[in-house]
Protein backbone atom coordinates (compact mmCIF):
# COMPACT_ATOMS: atom_id res chain seq x y z
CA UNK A 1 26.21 -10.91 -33.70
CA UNK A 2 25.79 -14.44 -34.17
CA UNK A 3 27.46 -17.57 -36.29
CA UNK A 4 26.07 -20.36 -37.82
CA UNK A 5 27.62 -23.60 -37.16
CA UNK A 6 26.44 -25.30 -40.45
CA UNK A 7 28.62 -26.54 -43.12
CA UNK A 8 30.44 -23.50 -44.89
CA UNK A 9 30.42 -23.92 -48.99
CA UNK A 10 32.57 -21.11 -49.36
CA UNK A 11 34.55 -21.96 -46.24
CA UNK A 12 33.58 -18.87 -44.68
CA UNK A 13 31.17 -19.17 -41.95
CA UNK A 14 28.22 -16.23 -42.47
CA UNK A 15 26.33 -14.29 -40.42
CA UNK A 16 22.97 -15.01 -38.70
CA UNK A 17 20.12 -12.32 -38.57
CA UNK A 18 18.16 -13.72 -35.50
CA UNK A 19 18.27 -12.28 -31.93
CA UNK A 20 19.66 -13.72 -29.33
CA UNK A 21 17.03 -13.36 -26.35
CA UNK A 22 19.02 -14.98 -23.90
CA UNK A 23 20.50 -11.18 -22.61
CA UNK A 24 16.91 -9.87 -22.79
CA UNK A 25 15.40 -13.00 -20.49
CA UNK A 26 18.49 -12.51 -17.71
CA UNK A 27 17.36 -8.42 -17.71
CA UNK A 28 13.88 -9.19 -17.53
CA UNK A 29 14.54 -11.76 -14.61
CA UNK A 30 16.20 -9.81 -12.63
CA UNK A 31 13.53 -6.38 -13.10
CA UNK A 32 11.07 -8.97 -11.84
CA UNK A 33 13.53 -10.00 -8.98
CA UNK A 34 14.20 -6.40 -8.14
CA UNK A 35 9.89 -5.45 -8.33
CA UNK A 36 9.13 -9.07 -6.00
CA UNK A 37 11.78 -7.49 -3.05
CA UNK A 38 10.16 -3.72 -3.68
CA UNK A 39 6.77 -4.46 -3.37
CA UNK A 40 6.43 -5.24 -0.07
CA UNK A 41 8.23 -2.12 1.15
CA UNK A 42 6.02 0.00 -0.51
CA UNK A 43 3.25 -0.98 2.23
CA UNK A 44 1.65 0.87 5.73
CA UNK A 45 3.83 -1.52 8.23
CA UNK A 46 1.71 0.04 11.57
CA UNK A 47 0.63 -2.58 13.93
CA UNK A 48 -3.00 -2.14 14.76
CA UNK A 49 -5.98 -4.42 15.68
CA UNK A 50 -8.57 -3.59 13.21
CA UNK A 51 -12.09 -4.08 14.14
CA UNK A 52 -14.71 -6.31 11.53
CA UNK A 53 -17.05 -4.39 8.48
CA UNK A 54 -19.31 -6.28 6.20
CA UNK A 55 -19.75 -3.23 3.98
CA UNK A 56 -18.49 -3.71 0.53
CA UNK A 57 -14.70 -3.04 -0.21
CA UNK A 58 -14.04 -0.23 -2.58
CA UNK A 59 -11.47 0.31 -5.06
CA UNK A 60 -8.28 2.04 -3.59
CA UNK A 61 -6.58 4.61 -5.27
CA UNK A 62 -2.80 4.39 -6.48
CA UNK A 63 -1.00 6.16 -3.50
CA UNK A 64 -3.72 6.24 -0.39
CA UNK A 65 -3.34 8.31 2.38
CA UNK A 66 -3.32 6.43 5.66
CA UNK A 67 -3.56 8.00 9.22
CA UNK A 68 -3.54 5.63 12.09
CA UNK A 69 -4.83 5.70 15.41
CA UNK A 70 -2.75 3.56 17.30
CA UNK A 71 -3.49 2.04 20.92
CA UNK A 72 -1.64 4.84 22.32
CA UNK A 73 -4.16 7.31 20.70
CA UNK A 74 -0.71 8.44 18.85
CA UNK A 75 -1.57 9.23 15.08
CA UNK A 76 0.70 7.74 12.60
CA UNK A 77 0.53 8.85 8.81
CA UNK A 78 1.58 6.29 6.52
CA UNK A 79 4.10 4.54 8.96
CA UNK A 80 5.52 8.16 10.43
CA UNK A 81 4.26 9.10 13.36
CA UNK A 82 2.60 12.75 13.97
CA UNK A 83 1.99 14.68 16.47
CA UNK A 84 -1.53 16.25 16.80
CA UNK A 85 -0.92 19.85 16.33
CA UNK A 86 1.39 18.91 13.14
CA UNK A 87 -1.60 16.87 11.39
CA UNK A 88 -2.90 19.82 9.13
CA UNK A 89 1.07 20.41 8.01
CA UNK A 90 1.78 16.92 7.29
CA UNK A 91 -0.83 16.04 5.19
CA UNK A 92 -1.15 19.31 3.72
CA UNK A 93 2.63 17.97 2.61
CA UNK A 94 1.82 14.66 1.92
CA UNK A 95 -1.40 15.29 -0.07
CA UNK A 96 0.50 18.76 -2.02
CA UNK A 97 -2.70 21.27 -0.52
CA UNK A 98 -5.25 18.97 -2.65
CA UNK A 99 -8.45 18.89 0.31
CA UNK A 100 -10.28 16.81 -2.01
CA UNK A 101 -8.03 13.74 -1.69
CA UNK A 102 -9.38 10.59 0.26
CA UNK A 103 -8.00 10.48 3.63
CA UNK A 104 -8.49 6.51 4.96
CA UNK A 105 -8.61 6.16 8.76
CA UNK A 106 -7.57 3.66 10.38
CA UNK A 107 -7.97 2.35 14.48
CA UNK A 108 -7.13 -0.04 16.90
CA UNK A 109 -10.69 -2.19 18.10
CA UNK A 110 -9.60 -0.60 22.01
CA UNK A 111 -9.87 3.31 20.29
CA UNK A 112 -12.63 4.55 22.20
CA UNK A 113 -15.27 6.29 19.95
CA UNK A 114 -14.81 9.50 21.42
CA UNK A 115 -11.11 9.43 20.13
CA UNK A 116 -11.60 8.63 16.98
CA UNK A 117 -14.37 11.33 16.26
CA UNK A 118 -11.84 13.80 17.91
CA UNK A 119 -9.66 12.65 14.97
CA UNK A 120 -12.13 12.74 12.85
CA UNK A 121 -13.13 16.34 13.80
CA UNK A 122 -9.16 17.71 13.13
CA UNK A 123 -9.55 16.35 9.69
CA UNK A 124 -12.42 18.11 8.98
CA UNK A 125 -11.12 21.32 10.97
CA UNK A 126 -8.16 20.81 8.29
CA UNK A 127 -10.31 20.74 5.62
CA UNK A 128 -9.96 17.23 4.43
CA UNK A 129 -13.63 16.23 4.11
CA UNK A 130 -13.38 12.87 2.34
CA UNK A 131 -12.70 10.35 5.12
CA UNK A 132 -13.20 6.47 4.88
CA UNK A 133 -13.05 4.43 8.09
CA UNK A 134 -10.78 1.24 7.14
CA UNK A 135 -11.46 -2.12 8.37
CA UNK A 136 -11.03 -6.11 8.39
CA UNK A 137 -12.90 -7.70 5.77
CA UNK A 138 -15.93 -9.97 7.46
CA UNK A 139 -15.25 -13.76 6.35
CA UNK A 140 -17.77 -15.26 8.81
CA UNK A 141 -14.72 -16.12 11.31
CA UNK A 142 -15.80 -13.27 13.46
CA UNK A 143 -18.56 -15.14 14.62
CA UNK A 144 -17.46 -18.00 15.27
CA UNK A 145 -14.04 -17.06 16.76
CA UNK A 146 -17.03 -14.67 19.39
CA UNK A 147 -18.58 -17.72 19.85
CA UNK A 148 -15.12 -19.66 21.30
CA UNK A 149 -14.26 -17.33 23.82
CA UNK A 150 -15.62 -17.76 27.03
């Protein structure tokens, strides 16, 4: 409830109708406060040296399911790491049984091939059929940054 600070001609000071949106600005600060610290948490922290694509980037979906392929040849889904035997029962867990959901793989540039098809392979032997291979964006750098080193 608000008062008016103009002259009274009854002597009684009245009410006001507006809203004060003071309270409603200091709320809505601090939700954005609280969603700027979130945000970044909310991210795949796994340390990996991602080799160079120039194919198109495609749209991600809301929650993406990320298995990792570190150096190590460990596998890492989301920033957990699993062991390989457990794969099928982790994502079957992460993923609630749905097969059909995009599974985006992810490597470090000194994977050899023939681990990451052997990852590849348990996927499939899992059932999860829709795999995209995840990597850096090509800016042109690559090149020249090949080009540097002796």
């Amino acid at each position: 409830m608000a008062v008016s600070l103009k002259e009274p001609q009854d002597g009684d000071l009245g009410e006001v109708s507006e809203i004060n949106v003071t309270p409603f600005i200091d709320v809505i600060l601090v939700l954005l406060i609280i969603f700027m610290v979130a945000a970044p948490l909310s991210t795949v922290d796994v340390a990996v040296d991602l080799p160079v694509s120039n194919a198109q980037p495609q749209p991600r979906p809301d929650k993406p399911v990320f298995l990792t392929v570190k150096q190590d040849l460990s596998l890492a889904l989301g920033n957990d790491t699993v062991p390989r035997e457990q794969l099928q029962a982790v994502l079957d867990q992460q993923t609630s049984h749905d097969r059909e959901q995009r599974v985006f793989l992810r490597a470090d540039g000194a994977v050899a091939y023939r681990e990451l098809m052997e990852v590849m392979n348990k996927l499939r032997q899992a059932g999860y059929l829709k795999i995209a291979l995840v990597g850096l964006e090509d800016t042109g750098q690559s090149a020249a940054q090949g080009a540097v080193k002796p």
